[in-house]
N, C-alpha and C. Protein backbone atom coordinates (compact mmCIF):
# COMPACT_ATOMS: atom_id res chain seq x y z
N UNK A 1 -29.14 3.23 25.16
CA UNK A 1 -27.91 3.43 24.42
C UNK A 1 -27.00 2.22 24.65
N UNK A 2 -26.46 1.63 23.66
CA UNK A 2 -25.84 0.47 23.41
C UNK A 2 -24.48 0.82 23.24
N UNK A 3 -23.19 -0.13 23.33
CA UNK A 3 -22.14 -0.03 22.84
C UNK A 3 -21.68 -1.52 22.44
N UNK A 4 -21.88 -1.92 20.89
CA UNK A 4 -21.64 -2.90 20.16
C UNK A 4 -20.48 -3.14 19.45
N UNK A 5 -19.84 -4.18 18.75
CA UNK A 5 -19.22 -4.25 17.99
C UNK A 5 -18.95 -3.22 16.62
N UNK A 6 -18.34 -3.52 15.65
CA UNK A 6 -18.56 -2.92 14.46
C UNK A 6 -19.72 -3.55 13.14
N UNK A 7 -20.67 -2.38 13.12
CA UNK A 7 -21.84 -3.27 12.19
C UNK A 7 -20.79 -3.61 10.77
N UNK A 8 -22.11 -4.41 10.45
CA UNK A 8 -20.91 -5.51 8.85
C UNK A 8 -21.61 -4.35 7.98
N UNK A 9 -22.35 -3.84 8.37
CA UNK A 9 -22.32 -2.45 6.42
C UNK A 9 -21.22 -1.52 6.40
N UNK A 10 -20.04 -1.47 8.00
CA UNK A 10 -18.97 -0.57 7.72
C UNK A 10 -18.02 -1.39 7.47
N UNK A 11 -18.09 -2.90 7.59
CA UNK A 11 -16.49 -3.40 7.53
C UNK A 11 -17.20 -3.39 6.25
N UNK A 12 -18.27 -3.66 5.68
CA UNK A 12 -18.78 -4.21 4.22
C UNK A 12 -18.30 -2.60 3.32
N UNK A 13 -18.34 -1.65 3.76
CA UNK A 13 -17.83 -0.85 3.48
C UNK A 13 -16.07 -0.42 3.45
N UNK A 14 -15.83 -0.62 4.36
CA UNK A 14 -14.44 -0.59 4.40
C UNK A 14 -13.55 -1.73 3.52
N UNK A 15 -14.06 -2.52 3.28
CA UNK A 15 -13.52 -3.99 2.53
C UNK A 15 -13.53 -3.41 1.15
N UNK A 16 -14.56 -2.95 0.52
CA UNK A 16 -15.15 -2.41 -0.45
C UNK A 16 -14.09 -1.71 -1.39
N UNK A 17 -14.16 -0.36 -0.01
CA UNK A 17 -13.27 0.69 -0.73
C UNK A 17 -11.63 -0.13 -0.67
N UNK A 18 -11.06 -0.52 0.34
CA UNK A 18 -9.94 -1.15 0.11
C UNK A 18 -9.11 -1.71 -1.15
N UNK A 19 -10.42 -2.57 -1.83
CA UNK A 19 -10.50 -3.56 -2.52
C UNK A 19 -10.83 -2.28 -4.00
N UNK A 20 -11.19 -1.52 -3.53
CA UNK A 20 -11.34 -0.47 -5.05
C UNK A 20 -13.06 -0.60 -5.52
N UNK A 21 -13.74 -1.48 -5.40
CA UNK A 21 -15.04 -2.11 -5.61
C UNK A 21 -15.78 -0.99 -6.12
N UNK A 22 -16.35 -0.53 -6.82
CA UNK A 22 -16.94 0.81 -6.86
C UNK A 22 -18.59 0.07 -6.49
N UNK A 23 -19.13 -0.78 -6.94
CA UNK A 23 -20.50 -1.75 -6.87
C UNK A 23 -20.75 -1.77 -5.13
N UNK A 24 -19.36 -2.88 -4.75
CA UNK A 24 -19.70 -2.51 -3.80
C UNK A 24 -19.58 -1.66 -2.45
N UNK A 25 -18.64 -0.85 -2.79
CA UNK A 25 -19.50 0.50 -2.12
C UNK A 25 -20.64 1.56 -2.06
N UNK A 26 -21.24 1.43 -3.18
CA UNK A 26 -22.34 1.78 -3.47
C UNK A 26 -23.30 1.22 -2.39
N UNK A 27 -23.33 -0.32 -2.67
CA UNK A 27 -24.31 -0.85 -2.05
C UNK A 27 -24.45 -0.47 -0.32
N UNK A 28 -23.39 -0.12 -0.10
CA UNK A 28 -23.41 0.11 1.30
C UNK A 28 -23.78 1.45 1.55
N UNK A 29 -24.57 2.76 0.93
CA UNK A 29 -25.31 3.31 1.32
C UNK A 29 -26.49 3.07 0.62
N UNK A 30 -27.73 3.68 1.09
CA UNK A 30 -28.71 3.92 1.20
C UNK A 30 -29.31 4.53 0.01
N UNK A 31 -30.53 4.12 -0.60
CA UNK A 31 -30.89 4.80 -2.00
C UNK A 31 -30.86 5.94 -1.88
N UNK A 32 -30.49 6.98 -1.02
CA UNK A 32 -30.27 8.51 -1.34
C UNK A 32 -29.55 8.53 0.05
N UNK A 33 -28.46 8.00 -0.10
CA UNK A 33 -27.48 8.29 0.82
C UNK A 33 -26.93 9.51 0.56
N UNK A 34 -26.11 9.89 1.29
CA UNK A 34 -25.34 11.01 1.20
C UNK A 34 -24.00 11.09 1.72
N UNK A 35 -22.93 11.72 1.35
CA UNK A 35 -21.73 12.07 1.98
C UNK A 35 -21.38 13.80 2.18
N UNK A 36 -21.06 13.72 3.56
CA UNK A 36 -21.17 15.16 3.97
C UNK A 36 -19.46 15.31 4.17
N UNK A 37 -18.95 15.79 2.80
CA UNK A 37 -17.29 15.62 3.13
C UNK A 37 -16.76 17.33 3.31
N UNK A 38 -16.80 17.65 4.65
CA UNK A 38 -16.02 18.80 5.24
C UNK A 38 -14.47 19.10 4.75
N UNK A 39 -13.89 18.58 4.35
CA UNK A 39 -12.51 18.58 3.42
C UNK A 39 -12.54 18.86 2.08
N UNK A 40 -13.72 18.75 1.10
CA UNK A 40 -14.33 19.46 0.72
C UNK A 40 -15.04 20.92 0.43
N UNK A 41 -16.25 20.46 0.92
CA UNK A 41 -16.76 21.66 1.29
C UNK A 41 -17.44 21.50 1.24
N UNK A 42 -18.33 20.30 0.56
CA UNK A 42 -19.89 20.04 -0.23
C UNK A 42 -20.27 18.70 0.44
N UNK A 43 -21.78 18.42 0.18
CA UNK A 43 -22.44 17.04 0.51
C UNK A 43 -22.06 16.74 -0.95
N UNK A 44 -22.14 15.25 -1.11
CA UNK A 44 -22.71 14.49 -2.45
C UNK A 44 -23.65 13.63 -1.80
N UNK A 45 -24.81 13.67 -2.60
CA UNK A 45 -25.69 13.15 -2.59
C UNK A 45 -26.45 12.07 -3.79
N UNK A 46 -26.64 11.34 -3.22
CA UNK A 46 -26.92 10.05 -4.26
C UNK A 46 -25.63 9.11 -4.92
N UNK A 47 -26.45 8.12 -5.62
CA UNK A 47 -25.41 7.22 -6.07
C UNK A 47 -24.22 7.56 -6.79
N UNK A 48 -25.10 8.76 -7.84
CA UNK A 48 -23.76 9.03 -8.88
C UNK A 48 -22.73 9.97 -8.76
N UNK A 49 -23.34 10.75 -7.58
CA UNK A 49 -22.57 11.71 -7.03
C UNK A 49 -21.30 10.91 -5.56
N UNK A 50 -21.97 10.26 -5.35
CA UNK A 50 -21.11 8.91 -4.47
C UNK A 50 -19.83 8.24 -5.04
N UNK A 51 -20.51 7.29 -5.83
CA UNK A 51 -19.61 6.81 -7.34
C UNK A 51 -18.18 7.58 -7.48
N UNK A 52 -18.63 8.92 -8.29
CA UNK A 52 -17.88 9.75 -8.69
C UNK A 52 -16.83 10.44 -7.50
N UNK A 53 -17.28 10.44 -6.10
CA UNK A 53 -16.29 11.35 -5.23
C UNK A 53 -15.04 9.77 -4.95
N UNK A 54 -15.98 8.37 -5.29
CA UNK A 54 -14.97 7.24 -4.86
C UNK A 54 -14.37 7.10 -5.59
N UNK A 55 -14.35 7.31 -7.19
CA UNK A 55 -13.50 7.07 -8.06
C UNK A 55 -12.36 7.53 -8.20
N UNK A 56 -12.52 9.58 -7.81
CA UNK A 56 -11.90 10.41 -7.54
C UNK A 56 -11.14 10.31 -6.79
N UNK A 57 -11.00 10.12 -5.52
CA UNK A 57 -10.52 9.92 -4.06
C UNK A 57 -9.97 9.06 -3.47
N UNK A 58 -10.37 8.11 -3.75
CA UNK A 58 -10.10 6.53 -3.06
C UNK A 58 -9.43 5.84 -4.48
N UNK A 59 -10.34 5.58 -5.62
CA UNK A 59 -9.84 4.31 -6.78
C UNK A 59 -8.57 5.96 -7.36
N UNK A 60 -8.51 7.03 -7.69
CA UNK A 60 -7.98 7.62 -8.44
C UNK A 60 -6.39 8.22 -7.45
N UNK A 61 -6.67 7.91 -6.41
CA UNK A 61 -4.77 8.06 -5.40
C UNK A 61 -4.84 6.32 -5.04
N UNK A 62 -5.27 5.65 -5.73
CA UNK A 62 -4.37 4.83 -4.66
C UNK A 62 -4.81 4.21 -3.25
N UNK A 63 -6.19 4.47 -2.82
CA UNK A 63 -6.23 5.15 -1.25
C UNK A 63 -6.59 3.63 -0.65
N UNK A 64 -5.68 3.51 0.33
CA UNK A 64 -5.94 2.07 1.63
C UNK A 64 -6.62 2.62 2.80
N UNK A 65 -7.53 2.06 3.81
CA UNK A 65 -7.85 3.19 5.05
C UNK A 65 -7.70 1.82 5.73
N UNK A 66 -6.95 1.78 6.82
CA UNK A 66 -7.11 1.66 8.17
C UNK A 66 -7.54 2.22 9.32
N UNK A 67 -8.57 1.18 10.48
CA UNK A 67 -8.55 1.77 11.06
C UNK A 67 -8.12 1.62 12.28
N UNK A 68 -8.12 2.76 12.86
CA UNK A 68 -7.16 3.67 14.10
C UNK A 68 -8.10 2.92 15.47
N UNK A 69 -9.04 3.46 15.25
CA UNK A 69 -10.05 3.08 16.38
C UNK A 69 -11.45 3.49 16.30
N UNK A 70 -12.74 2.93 17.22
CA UNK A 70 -13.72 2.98 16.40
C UNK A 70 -14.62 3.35 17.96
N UNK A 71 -15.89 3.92 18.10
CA UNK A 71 -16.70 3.62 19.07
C UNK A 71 -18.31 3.60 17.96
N UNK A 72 -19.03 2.70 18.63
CA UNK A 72 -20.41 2.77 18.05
C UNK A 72 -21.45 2.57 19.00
N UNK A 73 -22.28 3.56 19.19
CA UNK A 73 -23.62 3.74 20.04
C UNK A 73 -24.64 3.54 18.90
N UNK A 74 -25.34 2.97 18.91
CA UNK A 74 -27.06 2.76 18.61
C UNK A 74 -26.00 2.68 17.24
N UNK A 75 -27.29 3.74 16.48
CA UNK A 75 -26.91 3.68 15.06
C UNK A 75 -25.90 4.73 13.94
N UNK A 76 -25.21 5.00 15.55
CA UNK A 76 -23.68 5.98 14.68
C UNK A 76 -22.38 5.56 15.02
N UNK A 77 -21.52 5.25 14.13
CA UNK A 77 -20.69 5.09 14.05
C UNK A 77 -19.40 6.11 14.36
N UNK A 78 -18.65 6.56 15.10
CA UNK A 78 -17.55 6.89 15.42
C UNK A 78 -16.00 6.60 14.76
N UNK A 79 -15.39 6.96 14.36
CA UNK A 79 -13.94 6.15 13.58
C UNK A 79 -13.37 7.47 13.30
N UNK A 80 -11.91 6.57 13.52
CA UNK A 80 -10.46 7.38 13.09
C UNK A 80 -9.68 6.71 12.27
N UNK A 81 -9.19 7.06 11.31
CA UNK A 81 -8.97 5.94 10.21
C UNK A 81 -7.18 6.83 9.53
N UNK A 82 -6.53 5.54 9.10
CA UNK A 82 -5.26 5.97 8.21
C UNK A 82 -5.72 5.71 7.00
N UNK A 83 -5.28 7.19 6.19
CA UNK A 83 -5.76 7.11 4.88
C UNK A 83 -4.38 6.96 4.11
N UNK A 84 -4.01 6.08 3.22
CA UNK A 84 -2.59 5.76 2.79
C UNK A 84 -2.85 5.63 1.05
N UNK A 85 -2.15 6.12 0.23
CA UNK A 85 -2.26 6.31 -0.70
C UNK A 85 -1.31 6.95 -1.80
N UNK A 86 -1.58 7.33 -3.00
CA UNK A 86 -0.47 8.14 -3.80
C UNK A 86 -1.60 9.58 -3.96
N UNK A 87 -1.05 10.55 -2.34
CA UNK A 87 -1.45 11.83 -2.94
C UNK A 87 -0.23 12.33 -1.47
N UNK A 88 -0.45 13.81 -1.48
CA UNK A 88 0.48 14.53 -1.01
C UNK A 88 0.41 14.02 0.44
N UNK A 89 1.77 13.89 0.44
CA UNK A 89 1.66 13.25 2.55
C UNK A 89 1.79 11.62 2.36
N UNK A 90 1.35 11.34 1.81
CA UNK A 90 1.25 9.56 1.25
C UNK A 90 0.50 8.63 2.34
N UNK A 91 -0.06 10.17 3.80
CA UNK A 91 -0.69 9.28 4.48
C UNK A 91 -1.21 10.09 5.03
N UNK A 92 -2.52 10.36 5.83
CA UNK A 92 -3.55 11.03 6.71
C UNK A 92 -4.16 10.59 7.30
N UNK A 93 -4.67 11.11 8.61
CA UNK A 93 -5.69 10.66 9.70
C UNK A 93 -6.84 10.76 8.85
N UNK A 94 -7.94 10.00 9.29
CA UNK A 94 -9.21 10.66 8.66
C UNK A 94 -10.14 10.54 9.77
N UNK A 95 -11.70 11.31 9.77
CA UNK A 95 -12.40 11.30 10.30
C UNK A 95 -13.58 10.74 10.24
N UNK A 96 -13.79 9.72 10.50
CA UNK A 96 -15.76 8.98 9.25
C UNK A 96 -16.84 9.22 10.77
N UNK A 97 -18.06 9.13 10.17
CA UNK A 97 -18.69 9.41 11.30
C UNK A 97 -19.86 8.91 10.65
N UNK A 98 -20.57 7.55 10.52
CA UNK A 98 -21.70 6.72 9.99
C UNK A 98 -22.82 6.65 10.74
N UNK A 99 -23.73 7.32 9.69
CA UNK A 99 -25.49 7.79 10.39
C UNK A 99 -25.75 5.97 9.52
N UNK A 100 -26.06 5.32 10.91
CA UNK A 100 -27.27 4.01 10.24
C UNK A 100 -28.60 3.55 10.26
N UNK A 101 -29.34 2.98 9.33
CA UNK A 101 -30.67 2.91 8.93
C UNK A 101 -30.95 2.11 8.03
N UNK A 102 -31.41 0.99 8.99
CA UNK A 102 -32.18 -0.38 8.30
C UNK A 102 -30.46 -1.29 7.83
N UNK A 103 -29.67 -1.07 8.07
CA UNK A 103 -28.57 -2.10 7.61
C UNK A 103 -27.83 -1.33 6.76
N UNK A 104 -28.04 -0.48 6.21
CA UNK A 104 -26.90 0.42 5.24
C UNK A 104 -26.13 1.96 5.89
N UNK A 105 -26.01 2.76 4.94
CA UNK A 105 -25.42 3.90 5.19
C UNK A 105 -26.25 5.08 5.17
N UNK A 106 -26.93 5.94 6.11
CA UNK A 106 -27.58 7.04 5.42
C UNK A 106 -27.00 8.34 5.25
N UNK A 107 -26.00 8.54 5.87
CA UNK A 107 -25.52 9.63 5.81
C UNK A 107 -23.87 9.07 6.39
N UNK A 108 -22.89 9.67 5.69
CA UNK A 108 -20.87 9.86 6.51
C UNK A 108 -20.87 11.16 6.45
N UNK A 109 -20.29 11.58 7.13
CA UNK A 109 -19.99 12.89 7.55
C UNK A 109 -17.97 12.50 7.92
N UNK A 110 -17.31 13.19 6.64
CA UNK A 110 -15.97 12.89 6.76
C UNK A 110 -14.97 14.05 7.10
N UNK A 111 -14.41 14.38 7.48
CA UNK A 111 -13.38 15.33 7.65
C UNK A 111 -11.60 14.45 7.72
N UNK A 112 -10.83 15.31 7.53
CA UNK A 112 -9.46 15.02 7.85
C UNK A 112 -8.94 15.58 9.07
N UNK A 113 -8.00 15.12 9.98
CA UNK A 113 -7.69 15.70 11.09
C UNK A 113 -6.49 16.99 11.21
């Protein structure tokens, strides 16, 4: 068990969504990635179901994420993130939690705090 820096498919991710990118956030999961969003209620699974929760969520409030603080063992990612944006609150903790494999994303598992 390792404790490394931050891999570049989450800042490559985090830059992404910042920046609104819908392409490239995509690219940063996995051909059948998935998002397991507990704030929600549901996984999305795959690209277009991906796409569509970022368009919604992130490109459709507005949404900036900073982050709070991070730990990463092997190939999971840990993070606490400020979610800042135009929706109710205008700001939230968030929770990301990045399953990695081969250089991309295979699974986030997100909640709000």
């Amino acid at each position: 068990m390792t404790q490394v820096g931050l891999p570049s498919v989450v800042i490559d991710y985090l830059e992404a969504s910042n920046r609104h990118d819908v392409e490239g956030y995509a690219r940063t999961f996995s051909n059948d990635g998935r998002i397991e969003e507990d704030s929600l209620g549901r996984e999305l699974v795959g690209t277009k179901e991906i796409i569509d929760y970022f368009k919604t969520y992130f490109i459709g409030t507005n949404t900036h994420t900073d982050i709070i603080e991070y730990t990463v063992i092997d190939e999971v990612v840990d993070m606490r993130v400020w979610f800042k944006g135009d929706f109710v609150g205008k700001k939230i903790i968030g929770l990301y939690k990045f399953f990695l494999n081969n250089g991309r994303i295979e699974k986030l598992k997100c909640d709000l705090e």
